[in-house]
C-alpha atoms as a PDB file:
ATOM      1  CA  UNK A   1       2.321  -7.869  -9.877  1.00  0.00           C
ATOM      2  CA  UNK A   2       4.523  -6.059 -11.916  1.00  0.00           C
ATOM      3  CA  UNK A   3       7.547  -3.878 -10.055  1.00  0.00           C
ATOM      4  CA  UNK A   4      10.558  -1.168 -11.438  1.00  0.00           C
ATOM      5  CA  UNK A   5      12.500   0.290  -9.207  1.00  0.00           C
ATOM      6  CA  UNK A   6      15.520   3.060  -9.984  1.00  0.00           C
ATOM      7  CA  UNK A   7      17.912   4.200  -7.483  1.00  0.00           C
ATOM      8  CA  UNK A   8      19.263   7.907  -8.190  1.00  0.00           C
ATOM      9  CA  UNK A   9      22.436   7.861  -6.219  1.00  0.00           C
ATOM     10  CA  UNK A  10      23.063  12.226  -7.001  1.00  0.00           C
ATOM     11  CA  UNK A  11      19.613  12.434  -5.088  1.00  0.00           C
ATOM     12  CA  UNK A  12      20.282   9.733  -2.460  1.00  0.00           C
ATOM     13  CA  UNK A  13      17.018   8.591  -3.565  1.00  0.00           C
ATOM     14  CA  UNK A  14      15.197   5.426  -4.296  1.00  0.00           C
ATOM     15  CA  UNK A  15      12.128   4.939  -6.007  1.00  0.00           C
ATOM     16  CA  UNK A  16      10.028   1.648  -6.852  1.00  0.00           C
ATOM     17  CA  UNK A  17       6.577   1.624  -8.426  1.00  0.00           C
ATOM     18  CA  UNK A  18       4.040  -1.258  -8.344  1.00  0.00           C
ATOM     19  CA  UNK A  19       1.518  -2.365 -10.531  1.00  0.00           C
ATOM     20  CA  UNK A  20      -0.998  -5.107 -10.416  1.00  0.00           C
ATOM     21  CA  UNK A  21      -2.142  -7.406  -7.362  1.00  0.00           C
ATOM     22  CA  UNK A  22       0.689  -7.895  -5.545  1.00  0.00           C
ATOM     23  CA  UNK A  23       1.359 -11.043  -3.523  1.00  0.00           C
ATOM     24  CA  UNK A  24       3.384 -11.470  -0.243  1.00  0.00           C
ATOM     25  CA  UNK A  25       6.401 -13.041  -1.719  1.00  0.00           C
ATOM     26  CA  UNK A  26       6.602 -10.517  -4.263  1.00  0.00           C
ATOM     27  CA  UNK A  27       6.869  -7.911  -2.398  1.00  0.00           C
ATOM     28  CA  UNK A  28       9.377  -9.415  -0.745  1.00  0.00           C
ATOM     29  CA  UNK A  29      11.500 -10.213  -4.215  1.00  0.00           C
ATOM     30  CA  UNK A  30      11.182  -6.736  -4.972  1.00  0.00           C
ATOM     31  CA  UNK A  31      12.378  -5.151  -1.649  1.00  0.00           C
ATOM     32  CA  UNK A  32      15.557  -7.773  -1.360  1.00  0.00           C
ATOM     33  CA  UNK A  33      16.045  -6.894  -5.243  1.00  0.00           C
ATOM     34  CA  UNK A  34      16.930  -3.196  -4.132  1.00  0.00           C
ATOM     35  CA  UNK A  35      18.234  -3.368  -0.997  1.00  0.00           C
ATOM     36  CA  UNK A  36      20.627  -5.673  -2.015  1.00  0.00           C
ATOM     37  CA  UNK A  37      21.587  -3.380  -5.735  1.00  0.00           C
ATOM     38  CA  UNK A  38      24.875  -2.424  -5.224  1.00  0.00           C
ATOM     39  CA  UNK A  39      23.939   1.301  -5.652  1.00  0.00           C
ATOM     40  CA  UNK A  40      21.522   0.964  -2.475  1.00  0.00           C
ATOM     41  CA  UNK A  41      22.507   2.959   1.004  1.00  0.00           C
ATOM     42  CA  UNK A  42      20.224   2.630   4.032  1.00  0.00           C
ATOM     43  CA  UNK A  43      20.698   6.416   4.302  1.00  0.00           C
ATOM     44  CA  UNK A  44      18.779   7.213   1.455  1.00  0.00           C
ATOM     45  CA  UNK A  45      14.942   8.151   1.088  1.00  0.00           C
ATOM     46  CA  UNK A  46      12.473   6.527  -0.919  1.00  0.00           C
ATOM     47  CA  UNK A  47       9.173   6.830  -2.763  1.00  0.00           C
ATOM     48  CA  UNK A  48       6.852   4.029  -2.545  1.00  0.00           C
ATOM     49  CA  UNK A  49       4.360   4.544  -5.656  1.00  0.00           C
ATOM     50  CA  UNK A  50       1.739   2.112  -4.805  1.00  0.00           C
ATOM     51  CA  UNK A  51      -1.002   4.141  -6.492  1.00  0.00           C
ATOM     52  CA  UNK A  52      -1.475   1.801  -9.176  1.00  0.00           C
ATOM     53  CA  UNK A  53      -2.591  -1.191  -7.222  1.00  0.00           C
ATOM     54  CA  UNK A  54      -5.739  -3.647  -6.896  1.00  0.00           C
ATOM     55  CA  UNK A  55      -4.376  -4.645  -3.340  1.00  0.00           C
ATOM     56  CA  UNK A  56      -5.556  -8.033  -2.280  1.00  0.00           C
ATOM     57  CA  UNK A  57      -2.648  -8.295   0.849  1.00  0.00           C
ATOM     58  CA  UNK A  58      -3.838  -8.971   3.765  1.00  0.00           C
ATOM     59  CA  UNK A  59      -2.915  -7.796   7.227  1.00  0.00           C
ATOM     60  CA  UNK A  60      -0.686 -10.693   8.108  1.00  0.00           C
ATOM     61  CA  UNK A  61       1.067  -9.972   4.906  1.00  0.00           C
ATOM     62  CA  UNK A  62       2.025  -6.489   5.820  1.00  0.00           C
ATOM     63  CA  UNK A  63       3.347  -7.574   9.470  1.00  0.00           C
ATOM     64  CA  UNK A  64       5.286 -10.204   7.388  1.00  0.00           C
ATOM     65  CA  UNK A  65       6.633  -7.426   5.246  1.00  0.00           C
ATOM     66  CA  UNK A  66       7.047  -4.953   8.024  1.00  0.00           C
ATOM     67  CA  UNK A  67       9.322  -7.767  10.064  1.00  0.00           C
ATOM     68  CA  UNK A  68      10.826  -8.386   7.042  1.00  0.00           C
ATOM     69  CA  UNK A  69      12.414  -4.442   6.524  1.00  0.00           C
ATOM     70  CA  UNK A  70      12.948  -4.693  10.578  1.00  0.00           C
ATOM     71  CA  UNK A  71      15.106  -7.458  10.799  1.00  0.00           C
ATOM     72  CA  UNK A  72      17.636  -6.544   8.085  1.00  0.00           C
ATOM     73  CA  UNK A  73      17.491  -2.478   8.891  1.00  0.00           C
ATOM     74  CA  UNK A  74      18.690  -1.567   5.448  1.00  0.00           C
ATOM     75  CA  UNK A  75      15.390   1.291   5.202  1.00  0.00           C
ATOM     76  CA  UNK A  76      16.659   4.114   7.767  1.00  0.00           C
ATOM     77  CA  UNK A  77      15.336   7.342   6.609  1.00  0.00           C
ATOM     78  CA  UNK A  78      11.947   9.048   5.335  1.00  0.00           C
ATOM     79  CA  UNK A  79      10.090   7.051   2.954  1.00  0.00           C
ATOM     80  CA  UNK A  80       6.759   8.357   1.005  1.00  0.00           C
ATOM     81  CA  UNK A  81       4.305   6.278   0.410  1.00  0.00           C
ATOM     82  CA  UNK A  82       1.969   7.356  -2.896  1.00  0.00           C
ATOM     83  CA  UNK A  83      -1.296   5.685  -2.272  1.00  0.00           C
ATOM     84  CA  UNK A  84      -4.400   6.335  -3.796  1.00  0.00           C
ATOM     85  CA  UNK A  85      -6.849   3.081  -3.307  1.00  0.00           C
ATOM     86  CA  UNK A  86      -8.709   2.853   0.630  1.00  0.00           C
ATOM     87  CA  UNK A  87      -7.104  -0.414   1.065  1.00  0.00           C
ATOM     88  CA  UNK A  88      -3.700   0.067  -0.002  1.00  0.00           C
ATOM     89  CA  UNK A  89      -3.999   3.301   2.248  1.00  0.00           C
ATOM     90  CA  UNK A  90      -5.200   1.550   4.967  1.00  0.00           C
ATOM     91  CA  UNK A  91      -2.439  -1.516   4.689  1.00  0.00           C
ATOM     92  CA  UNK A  92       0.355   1.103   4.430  1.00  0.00           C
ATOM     93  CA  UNK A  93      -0.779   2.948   7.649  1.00  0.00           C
ATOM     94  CA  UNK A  94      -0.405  -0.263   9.154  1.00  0.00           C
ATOM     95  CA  UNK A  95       2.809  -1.014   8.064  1.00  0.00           C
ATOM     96  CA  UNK A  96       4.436   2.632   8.860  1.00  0.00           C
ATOM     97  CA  UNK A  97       2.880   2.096  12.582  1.00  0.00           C
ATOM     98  CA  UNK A  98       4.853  -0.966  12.442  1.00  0.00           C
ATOM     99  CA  UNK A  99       8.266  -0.199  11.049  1.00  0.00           C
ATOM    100  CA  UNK A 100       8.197   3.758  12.699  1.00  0.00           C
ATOM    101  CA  UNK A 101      10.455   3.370  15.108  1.00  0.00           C
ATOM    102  CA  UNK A 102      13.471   2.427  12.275  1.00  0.00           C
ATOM    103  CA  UNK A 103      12.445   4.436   9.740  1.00  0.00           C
ATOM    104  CA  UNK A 104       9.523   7.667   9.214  1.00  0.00           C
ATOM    105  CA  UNK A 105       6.930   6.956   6.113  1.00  0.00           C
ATOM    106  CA  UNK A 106       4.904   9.331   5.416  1.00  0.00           C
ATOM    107  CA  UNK A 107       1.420   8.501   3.185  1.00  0.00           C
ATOM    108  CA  UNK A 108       0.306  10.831   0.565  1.00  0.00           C
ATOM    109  CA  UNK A 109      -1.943  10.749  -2.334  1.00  0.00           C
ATOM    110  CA  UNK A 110       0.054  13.315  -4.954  1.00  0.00           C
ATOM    111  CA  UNK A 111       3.665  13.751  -6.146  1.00  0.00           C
ATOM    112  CA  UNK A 112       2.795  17.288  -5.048  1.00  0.00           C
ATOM    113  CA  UNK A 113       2.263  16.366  -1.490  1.00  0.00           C
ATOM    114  CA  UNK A 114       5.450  14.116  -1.809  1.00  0.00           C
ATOM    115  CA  UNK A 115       7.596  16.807  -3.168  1.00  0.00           C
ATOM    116  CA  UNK A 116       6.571  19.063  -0.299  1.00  0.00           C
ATOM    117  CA  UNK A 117       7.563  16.360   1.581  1.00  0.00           C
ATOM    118  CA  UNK A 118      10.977  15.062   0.256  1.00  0.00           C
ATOM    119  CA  UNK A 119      11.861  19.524  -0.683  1.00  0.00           C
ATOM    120  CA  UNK A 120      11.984  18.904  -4.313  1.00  0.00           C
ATOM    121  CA  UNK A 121      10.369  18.323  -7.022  1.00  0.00           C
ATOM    122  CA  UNK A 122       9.686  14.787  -6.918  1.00  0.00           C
ATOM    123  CA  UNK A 123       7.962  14.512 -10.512  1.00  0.00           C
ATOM    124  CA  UNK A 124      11.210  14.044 -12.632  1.00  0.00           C
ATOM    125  CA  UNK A 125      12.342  10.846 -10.449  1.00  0.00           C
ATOM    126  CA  UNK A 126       8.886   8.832 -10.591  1.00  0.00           C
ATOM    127  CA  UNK A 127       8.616   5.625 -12.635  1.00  0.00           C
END
């Protein structure tokens, strides 16, 4: 799994793109990576681009991951998660059931439908 992640403090905006197969603690190296950037702020949105994925999590992985973002409450606001593959859809419905009542995700398949999401054109900010 390969990860980049940019945090656009004028936007109040974090975004993080994955590529690959990504593994549990991976995923977990690249969420601690941002949240703990000194430029992060729980307030801020985010844009989860997992479109480019081959997911092989599984279930327990994404209640591991989901427990994970719970514990430390460092993701507050609306995050959009850019999926595109049935089982990365399917894992990240499970994991916004999970986290929703600390922080809103919605799922989407375009950076149009996440720009009518977020207000703005979201196109400039993707990785």
């Amino acid at each position: 799994m390969n990860y980049k992640y940019r945090i656009y403090v004028e936007r109040q905006l974090v975004v993080y793109r994955v590529d690959g197969k990504p593994e549990r603690e991976a995923v977990r190296e690249m969420y601690t990576a941002f949240v703990s950037d000194p430029a992060y702020r729980p307030e801020y949105n985010g844009i989860a681009d997992w479109r480019h994925v081959i997911s092989n999590l599984s279930r327990e992985d994404v209640a591991y991951i989901a427990n994970l973002v719970l514990a430390d409450q460092k993701l507050q606001q609306l995050w959009v998660g850019l999926v595109s593959q049935p089982m990365s859809t399917a894992l990240a419905s499970i994991y916004s059931r999970k986290v929703s009542e600390q922080h809103t995700v919605e799922l989407c398949s375009t950076p149009g439908r996440a720009s009518e999401i977020l207000g703005y054109d979201v196109g400039p900010y993707l990785l």
